[in-house]
N, C-alpha and C. Protein backbone atom coordinates (compact mmCIF):
# COMPACT_ATOMS: atom_id res chain seq x y z
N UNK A 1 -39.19 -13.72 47.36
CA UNK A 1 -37.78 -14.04 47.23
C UNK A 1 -37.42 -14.34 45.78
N UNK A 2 -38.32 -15.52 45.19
CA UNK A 2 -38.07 -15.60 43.56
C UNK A 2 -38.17 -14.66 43.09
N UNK A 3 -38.69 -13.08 43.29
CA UNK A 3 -39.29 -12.08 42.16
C UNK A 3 -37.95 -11.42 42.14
N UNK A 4 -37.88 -11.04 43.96
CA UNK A 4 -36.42 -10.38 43.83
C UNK A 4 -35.02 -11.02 43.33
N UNK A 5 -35.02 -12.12 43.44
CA UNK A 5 -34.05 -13.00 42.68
C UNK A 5 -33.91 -12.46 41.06
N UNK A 6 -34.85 -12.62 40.24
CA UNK A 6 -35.29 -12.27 39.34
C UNK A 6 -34.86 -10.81 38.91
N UNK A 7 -35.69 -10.58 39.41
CA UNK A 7 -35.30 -8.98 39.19
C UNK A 7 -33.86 -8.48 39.15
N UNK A 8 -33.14 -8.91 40.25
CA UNK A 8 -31.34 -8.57 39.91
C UNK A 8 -30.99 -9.30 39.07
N UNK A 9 -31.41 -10.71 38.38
CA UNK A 9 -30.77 -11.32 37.48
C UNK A 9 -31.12 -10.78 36.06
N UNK A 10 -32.13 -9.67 36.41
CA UNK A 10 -32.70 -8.80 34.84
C UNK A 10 -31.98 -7.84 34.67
N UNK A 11 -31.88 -7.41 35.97
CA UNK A 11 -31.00 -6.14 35.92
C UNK A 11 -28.98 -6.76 35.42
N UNK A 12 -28.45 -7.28 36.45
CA UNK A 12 -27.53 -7.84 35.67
C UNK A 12 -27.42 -7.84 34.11
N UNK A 13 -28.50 -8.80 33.73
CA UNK A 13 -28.04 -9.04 32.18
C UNK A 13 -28.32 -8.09 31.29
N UNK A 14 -29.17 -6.93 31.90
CA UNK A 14 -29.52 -5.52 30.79
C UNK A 14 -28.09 -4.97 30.75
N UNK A 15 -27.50 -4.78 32.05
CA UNK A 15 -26.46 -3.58 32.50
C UNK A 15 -25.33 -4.62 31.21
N UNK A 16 -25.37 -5.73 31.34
CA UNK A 16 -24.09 -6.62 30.64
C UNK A 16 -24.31 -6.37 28.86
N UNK A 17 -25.15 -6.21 28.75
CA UNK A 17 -25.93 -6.27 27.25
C UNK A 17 -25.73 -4.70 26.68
N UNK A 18 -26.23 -4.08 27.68
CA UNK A 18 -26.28 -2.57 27.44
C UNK A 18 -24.52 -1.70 27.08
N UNK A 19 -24.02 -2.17 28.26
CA UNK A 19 -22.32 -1.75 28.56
C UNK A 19 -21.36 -2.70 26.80
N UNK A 20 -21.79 -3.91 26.33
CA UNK A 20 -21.24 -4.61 25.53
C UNK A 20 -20.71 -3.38 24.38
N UNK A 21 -20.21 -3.40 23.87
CA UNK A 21 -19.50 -2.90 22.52
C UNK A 21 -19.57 -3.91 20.96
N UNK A 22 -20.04 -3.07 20.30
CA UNK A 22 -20.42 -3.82 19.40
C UNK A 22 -18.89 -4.08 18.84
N UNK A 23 -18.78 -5.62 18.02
CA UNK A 23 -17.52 -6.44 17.64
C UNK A 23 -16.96 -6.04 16.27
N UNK A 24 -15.71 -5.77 16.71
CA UNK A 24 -14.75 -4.80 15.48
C UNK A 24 -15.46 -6.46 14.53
N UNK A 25 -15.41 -6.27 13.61
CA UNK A 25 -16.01 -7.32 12.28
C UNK A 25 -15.95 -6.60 10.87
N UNK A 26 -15.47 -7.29 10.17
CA UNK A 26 -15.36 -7.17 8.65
C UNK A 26 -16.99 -8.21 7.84
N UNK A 27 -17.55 -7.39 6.90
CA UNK A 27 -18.73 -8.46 6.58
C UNK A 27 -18.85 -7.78 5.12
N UNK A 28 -19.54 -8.52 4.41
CA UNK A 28 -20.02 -8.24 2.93
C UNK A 28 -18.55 -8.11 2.28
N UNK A 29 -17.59 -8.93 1.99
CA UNK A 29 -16.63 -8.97 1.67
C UNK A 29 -17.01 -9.31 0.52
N UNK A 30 -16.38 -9.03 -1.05
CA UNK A 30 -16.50 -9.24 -2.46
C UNK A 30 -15.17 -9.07 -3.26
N UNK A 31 -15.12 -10.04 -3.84
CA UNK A 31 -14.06 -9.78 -4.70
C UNK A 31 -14.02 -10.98 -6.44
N UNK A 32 -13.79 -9.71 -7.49
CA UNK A 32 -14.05 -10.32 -8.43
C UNK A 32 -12.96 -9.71 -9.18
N UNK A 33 -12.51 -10.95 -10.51
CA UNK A 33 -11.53 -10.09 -11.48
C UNK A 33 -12.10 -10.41 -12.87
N UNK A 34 -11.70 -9.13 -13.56
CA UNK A 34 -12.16 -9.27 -15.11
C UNK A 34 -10.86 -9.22 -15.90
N UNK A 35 -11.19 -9.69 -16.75
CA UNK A 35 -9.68 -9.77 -17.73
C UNK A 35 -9.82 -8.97 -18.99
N UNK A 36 -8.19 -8.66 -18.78
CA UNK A 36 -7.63 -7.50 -19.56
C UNK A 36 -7.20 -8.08 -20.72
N UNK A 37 -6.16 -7.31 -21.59
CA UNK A 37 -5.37 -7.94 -22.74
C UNK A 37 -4.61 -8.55 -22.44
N UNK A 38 -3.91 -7.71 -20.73
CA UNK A 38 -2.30 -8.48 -20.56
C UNK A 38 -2.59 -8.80 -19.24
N UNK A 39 -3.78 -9.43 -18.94
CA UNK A 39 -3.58 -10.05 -17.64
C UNK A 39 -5.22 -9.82 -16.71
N UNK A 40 -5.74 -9.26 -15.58
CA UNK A 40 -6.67 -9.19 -15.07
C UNK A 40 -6.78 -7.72 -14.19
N UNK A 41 -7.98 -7.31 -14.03
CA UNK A 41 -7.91 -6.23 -12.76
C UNK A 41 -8.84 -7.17 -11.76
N UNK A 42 -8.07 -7.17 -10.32
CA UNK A 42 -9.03 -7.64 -9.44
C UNK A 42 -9.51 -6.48 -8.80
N UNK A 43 -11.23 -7.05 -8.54
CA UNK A 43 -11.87 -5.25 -7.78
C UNK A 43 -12.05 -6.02 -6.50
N UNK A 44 -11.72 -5.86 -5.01
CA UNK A 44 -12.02 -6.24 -3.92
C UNK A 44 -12.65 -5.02 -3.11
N UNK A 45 -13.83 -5.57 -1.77
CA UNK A 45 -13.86 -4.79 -0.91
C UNK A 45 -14.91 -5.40 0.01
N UNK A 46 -14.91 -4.50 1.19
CA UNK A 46 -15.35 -5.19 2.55
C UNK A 46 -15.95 -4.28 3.40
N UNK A 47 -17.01 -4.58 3.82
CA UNK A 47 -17.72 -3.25 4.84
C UNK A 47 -16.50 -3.96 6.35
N UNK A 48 -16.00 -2.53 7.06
CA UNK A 48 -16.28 -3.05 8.48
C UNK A 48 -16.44 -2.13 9.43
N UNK A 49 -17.10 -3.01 10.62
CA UNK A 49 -17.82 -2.19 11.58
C UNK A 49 -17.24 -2.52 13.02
N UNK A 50 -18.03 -1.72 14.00
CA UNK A 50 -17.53 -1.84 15.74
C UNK A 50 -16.08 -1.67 15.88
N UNK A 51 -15.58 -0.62 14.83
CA UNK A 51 -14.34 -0.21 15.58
C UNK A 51 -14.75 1.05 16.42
N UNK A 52 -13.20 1.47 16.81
CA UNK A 52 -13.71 2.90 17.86
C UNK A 52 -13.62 3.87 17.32
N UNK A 53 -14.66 4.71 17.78
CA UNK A 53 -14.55 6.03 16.87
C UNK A 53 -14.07 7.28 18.01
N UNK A 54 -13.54 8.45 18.16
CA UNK A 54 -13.20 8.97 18.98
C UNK A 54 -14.56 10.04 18.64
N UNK A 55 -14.29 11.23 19.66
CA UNK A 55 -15.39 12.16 19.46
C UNK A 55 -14.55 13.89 20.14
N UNK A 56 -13.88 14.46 19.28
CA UNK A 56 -13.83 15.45 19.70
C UNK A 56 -14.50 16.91 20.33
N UNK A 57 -13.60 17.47 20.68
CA UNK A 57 -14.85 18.68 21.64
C UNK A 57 -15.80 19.47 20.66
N UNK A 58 -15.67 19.42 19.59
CA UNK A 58 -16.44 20.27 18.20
C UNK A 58 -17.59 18.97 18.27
N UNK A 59 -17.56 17.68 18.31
CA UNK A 59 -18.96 16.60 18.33
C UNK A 59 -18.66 15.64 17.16
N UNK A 60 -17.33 16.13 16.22
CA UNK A 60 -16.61 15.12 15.52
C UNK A 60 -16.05 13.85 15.94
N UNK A 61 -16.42 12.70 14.87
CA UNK A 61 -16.38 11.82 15.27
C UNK A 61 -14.89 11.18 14.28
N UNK A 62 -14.09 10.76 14.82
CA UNK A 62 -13.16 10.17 13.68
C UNK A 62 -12.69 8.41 14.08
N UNK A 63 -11.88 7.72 12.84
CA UNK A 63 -11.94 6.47 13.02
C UNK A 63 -10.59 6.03 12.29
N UNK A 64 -9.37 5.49 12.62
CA UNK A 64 -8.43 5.38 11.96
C UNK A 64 -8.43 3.67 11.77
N UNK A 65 -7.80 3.35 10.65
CA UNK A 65 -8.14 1.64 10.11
C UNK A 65 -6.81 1.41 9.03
N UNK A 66 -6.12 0.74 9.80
CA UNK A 66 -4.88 0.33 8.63
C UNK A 66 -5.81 -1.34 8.41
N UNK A 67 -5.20 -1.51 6.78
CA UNK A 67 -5.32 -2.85 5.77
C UNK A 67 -3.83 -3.34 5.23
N UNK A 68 -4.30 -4.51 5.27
CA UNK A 68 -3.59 -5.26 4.18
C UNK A 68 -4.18 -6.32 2.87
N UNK A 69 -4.42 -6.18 2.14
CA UNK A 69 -4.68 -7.37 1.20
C UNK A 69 -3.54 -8.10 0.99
N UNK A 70 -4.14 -9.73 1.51
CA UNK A 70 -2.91 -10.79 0.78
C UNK A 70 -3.81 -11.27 -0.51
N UNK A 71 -3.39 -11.79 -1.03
CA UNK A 71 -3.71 -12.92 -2.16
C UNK A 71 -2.91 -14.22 -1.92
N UNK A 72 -3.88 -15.55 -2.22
CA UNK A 72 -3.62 -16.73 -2.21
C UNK A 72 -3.62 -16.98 -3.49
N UNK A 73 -2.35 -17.89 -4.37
CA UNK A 73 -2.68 -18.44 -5.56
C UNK A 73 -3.23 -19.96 -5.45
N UNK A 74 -3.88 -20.52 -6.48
CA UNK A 74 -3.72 -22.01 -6.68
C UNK A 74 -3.12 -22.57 -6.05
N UNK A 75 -1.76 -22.47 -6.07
CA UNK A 75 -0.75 -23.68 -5.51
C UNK A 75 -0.33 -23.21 -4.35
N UNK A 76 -1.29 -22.15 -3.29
CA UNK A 76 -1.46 -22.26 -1.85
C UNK A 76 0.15 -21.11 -1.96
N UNK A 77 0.60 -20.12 -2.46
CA UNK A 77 1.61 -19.40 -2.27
C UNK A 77 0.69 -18.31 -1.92
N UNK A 78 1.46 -17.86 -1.10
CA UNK A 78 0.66 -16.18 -0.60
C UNK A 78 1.79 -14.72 -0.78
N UNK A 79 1.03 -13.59 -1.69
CA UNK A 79 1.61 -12.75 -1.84
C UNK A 79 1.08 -11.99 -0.31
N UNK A 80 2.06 -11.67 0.25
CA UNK A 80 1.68 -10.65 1.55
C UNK A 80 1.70 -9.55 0.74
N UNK A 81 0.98 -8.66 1.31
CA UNK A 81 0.69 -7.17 1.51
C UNK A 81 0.12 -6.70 -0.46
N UNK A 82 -0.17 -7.42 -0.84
CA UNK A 82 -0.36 -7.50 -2.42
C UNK A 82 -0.70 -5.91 -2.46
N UNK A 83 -1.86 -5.55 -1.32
CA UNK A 83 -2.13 -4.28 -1.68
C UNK A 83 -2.47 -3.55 -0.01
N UNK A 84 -2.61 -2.35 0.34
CA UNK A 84 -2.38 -2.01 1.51
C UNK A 84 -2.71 -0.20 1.89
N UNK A 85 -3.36 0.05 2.87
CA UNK A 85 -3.98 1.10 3.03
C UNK A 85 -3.85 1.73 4.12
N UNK A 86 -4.41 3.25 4.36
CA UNK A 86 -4.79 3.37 5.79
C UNK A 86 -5.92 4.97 5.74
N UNK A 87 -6.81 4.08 6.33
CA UNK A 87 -8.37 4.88 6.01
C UNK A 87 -8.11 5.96 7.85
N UNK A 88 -8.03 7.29 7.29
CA UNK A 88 -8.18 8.32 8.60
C UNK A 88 -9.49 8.88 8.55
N UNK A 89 -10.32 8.97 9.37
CA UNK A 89 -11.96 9.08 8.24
C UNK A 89 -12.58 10.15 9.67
N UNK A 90 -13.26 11.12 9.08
CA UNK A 90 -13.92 12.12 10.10
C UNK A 90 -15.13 12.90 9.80
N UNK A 91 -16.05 12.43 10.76
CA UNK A 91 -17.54 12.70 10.20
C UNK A 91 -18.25 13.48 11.18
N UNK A 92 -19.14 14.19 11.13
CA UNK A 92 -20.28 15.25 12.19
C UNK A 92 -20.98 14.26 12.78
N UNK A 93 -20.90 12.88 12.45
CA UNK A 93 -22.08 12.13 13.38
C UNK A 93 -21.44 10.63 13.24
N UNK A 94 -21.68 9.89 14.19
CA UNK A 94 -21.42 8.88 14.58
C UNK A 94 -20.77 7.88 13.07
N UNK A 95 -19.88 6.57 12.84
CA UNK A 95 -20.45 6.07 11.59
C UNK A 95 -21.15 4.64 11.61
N UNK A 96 -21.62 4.60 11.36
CA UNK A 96 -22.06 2.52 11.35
C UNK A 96 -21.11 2.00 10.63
N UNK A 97 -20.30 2.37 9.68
CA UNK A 97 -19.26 1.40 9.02
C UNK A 97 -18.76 2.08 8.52
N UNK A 98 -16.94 1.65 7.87
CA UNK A 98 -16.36 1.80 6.79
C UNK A 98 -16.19 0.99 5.50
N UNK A 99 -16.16 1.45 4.44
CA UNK A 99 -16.04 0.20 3.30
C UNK A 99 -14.43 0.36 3.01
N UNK A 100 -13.51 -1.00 2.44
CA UNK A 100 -12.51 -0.93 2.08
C UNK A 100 -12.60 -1.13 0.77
N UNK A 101 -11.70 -0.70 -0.23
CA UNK A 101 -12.36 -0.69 -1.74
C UNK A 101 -10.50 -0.67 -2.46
N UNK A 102 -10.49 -1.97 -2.91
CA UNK A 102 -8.90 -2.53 -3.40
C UNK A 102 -9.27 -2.23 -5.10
N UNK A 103 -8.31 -2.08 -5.63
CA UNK A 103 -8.13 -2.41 -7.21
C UNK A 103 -6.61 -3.16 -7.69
N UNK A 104 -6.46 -3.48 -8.22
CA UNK A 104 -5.56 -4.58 -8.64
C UNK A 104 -5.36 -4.58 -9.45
N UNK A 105 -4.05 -4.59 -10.68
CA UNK A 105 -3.51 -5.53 -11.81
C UNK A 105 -2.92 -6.13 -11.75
N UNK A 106 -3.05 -7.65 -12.09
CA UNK A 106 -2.22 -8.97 -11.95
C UNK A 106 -2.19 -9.55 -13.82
N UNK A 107 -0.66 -9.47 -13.70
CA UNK A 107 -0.51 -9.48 -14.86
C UNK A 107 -0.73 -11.26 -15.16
N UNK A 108 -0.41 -11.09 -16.39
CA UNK A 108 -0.44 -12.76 -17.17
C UNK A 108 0.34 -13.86 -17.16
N UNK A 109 1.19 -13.34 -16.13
CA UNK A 109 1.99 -14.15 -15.33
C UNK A 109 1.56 -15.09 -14.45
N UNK A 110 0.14 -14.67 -13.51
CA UNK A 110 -0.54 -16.16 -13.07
C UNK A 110 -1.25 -16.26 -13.84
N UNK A 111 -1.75 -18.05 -13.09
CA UNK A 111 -2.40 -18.67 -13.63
C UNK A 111 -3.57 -18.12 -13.49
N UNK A 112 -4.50 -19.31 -14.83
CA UNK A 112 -5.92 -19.09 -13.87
C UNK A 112 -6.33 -20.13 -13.24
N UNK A 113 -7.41 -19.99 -12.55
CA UNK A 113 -7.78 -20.50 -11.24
C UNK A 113 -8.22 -20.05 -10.01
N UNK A 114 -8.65 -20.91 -8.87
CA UNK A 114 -9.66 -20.10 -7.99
C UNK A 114 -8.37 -19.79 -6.95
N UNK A 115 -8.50 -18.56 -6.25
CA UNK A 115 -7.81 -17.47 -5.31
C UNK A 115 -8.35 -17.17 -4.64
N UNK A 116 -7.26 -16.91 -3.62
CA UNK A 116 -8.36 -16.11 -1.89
C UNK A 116 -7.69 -14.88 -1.68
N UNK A 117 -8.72 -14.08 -1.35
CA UNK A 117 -7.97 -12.73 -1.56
C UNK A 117 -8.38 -12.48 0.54
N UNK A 118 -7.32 -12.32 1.32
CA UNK A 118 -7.57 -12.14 2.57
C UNK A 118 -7.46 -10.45 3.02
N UNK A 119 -8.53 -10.30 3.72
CA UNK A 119 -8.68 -9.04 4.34
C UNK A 119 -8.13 -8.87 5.92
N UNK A 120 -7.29 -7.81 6.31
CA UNK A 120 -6.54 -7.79 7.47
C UNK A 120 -6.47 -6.78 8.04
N UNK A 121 -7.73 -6.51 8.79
CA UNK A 121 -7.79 -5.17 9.11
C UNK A 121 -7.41 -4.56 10.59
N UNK A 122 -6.41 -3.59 10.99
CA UNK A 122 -6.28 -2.80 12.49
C UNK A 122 -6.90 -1.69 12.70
N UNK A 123 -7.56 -2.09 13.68
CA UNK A 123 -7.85 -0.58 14.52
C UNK A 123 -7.32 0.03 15.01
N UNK A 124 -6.46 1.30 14.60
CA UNK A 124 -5.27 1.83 14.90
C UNK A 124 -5.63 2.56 16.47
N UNK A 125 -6.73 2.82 17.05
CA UNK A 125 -7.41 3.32 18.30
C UNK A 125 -6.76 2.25 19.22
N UNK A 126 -7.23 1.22 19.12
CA UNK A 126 -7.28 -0.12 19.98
C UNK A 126 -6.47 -1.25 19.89
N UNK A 127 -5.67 -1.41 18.41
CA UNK A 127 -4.92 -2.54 18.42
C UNK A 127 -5.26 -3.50 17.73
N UNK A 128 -6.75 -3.67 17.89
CA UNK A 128 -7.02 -4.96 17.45
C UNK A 128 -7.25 -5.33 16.03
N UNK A 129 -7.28 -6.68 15.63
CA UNK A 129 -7.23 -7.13 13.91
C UNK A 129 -7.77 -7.83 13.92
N UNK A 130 -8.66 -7.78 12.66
CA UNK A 130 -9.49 -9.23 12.32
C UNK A 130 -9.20 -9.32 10.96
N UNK A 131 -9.76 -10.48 10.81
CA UNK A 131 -9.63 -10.65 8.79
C UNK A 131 -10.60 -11.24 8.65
N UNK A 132 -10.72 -11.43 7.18
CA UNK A 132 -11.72 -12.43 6.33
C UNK A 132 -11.30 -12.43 5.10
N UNK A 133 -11.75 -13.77 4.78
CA UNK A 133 -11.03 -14.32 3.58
C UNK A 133 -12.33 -14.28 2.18
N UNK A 134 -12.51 -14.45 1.08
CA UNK A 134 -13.08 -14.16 -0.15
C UNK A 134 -12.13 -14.71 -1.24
N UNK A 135 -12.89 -16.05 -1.67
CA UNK A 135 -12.13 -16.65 -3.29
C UNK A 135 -12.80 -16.17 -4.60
N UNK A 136 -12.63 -16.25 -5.35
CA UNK A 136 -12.69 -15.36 -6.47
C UNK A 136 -11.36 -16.46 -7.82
N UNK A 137 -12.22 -16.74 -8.99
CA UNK A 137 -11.61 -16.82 -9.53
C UNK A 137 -11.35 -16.19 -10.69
N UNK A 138 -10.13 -16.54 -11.32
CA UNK A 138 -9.23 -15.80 -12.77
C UNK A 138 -9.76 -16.71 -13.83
N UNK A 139 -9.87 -16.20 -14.51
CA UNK A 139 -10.47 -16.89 -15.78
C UNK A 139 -9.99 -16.29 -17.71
N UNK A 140 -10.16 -16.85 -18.21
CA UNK A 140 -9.41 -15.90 -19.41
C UNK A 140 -10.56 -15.64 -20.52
N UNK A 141 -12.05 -15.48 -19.56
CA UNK A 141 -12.91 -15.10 -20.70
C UNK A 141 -13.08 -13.31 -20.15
């Protein structure tokens, strides 16, 4: 009785484990700025993974991903949409990830000081959004 008990409670948790979908997630997020004459370039970017990929009748695989970059200043003001994208991406084989890859000039108009540069990403397949955030500061060397 315990073995068979067992046994469906193995089976259960394979079938639950197996069926799971790996989690839309943003990771290895980076963002740094170097300074210019008249101000800074910020370079940002972010692997992300477990979105959906479709698979057409040819065995193509494609993956659509709208962004937004905000920026946080110092004194907690947020520029929405500072910078903003939309990755249509189509490959012969499955992908493990996309990278998002921002560039920036912020002139000498801010300050310096430490900033959060937020990542806001949709899976245009499914709907869904996640973010992650990355501080980074301005500096005038």
């Amino acid at each position: 009785m315990k073995s068979t008990i067992a046994v469906i409670l193995a089976t259960i948790i394979l079938t639950i484990a197996c069926s799971e979908e790996e989690s839309f997630r943003i990771s290895s997020t980076e963002a740094y700025a170097f300074s210019l004459e008249h101000g800074w370039e910020l370079n940002a970017n972010a692997n992300v993974d477990g979105f959906k990929q479709n698979e057409d009748e040819n065995g193509e695989f494609s993956a659509k991903l709208s962004y937004f970059l905000h920026l946080v200043t110092p004194n907690n003001d947020t520029l929405f949409e500072a910078d903003y994208g939309y990755i249509d991406k189509h490959e012969s084989e499955e992908m493990m990830g996309i990278q998002i890859e921002s560039f920036m000039e912020i002139d000498s108009s801010f300050s310096t000081g430490s900033y959060k540069i937020i990542f806001d990403v949709t899976d245009d397949y499914t709907q869904k959004n996640v973010t992650a955030e990355k501080i980074f500061d301005l500096t005038k060397e």
